[in-house]
Protein backbone atom coordinates (compact mmCIF):
# COMPACT_ATOMS: atom_id res chain seq x y z
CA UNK A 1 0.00 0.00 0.00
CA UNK A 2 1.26 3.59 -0.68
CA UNK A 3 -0.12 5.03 2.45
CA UNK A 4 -0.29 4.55 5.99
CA UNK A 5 -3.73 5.58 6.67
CA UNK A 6 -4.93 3.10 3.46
CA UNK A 7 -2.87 0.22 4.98
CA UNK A 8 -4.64 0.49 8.60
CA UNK A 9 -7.85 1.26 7.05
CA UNK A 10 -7.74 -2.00 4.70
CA UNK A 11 -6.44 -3.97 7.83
CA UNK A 12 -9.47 -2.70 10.05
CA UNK A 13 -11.83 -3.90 6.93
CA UNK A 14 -10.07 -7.14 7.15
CA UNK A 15 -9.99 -7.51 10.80
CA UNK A 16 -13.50 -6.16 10.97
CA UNK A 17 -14.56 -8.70 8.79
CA UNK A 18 -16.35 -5.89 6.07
CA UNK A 19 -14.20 -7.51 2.77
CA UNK A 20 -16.18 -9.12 0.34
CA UNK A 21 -14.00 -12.94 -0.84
CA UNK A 22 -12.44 -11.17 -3.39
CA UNK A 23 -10.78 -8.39 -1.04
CA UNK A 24 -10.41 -10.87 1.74
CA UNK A 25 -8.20 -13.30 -0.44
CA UNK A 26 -6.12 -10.24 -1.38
CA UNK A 27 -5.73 -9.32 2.41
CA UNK A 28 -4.67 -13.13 3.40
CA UNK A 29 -2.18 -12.93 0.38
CA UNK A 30 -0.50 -9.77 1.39
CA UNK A 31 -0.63 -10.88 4.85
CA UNK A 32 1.84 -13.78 3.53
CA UNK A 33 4.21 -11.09 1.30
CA UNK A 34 3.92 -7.95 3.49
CA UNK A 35 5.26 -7.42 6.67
CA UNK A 36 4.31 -4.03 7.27
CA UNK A 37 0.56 -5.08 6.21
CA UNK A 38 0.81 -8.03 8.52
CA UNK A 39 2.28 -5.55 11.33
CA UNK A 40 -0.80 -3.46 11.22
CA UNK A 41 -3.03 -6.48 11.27
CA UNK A 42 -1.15 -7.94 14.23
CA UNK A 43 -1.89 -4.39 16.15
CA UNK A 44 -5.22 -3.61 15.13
CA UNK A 45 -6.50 -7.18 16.27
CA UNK A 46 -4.16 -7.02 19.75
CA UNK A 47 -6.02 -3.53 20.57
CA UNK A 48 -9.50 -5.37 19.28
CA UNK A 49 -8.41 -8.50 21.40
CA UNK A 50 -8.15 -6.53 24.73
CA UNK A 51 -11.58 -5.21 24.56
CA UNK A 52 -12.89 -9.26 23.71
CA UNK A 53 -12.00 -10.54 26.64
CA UNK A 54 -14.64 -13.09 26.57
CA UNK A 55 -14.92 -14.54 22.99
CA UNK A 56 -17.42 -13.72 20.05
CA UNK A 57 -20.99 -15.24 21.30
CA UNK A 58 -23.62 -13.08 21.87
CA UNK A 59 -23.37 -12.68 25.51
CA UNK A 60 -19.77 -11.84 24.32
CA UNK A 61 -20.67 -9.11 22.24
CA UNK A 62 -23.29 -7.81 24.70
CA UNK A 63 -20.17 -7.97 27.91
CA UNK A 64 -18.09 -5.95 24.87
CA UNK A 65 -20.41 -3.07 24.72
CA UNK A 66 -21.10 -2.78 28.34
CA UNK A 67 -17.00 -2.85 28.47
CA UNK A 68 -16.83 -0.08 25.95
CA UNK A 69 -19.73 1.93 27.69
CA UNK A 70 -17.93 1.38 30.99
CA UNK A 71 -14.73 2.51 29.55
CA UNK A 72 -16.13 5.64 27.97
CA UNK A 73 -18.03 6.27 31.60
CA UNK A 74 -14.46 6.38 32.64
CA UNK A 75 -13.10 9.19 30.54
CA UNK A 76 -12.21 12.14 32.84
CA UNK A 77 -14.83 14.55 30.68
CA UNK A 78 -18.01 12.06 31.22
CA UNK A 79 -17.85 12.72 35.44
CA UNK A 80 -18.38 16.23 35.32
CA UNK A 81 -21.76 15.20 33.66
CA UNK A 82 -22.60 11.96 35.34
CA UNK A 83 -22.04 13.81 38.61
CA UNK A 84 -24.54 16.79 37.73
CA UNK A 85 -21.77 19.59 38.26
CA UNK A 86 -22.14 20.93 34.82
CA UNK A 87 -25.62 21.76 35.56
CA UNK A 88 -24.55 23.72 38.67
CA UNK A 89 -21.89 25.71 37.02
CA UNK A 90 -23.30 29.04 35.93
CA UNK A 91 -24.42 29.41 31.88
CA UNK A 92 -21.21 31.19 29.73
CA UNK A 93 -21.06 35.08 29.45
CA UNK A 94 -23.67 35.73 25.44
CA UNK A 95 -23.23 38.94 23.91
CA UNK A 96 -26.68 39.54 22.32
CA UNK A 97 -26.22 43.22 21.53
CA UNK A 98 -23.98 45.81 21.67
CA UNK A 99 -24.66 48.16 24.78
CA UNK A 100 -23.01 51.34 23.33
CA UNK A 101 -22.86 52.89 19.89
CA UNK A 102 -19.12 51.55 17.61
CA UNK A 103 -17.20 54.49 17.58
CA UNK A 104 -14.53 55.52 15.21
CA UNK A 105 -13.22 52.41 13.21
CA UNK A 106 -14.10 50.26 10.47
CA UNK A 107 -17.45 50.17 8.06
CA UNK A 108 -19.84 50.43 10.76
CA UNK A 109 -18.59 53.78 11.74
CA UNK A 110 -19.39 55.38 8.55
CA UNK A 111 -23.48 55.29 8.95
CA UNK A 112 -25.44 58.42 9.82
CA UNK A 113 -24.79 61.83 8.26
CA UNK A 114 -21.16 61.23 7.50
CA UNK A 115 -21.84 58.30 5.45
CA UNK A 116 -24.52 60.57 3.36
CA UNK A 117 -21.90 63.12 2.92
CA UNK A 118 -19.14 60.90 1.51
CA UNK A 119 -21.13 59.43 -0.24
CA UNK A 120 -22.77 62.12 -2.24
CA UNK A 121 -19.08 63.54 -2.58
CA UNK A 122 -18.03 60.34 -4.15
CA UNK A 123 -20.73 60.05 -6.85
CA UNK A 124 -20.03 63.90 -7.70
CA UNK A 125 -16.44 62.84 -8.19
CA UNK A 126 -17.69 60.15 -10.41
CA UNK A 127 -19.65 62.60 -12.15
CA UNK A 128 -17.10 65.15 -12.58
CA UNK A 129 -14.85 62.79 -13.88
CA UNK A 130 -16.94 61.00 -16.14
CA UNK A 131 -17.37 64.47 -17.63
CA UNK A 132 -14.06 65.47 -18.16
CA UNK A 133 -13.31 62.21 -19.92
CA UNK A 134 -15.75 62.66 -22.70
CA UNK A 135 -15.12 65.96 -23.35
């Protein structure tokens, strides 16, 4: 394979069981002529084997998602929420609207009057120009 990522995507297929005979075949042959294929095989289905600690049946499978749920329930980010303290914790500071009037910088400051006034001057230099070219 050409790339990493293809290689351990191909071996998750295979491990996975997803291939079709076809691909499968392929897989089992380059598991015979390439190491680094094999390798990632090997690793993928030694990480797969430690969360199958009991076989495949279906009790299996069920005892493999309550290990992965379990697992996940573990993660340092789910006890804030199991626990209820993100409920507690008071609701992030919203800007809905702006309290005072933009001042000074950028397009919103040219509104109002001003605006008007540069803006009539710039369509008279348009004019003016526009004149003096055709005559």
């Amino acid at each position: 394979m050409s790339n990493d990522s293809d290689r351990v995507a191909r071996a998750g297929d295979y491990v996975f069981g997803l291939m079709n005979d076809r691909d499968r075949a392929r897989a089992e042959r380059d598991l015979k002529i390439d190491p680094a294929f094999r390798d990632t095989v090997l690793k993928l289905a030694e990480r797969l084997r430690a969360l199958d600690p009991a076989g495949s049946s279906t009790e299996g499978q069920n005892a493999r998602w309550k290990l992965v749920s379990q697992r996940l329930a573990e993660l340092p980010q789910m006890h804030a929420r199991l626990a209820g303290l993100a409920e507690t914790e008071p609701p992030p500071v919203v800007i809905h609207r702006l309290q005072r009037k933009p001042y000074g910088v950028g397009l919103h400051a040219l509104g109002g009057r001003l605006g008007f006034a540069i803006a009539l001057a710039l369509l008279a230099a348009f004019a003016l120009g526009y004149i003096a070219g055709t005559l």
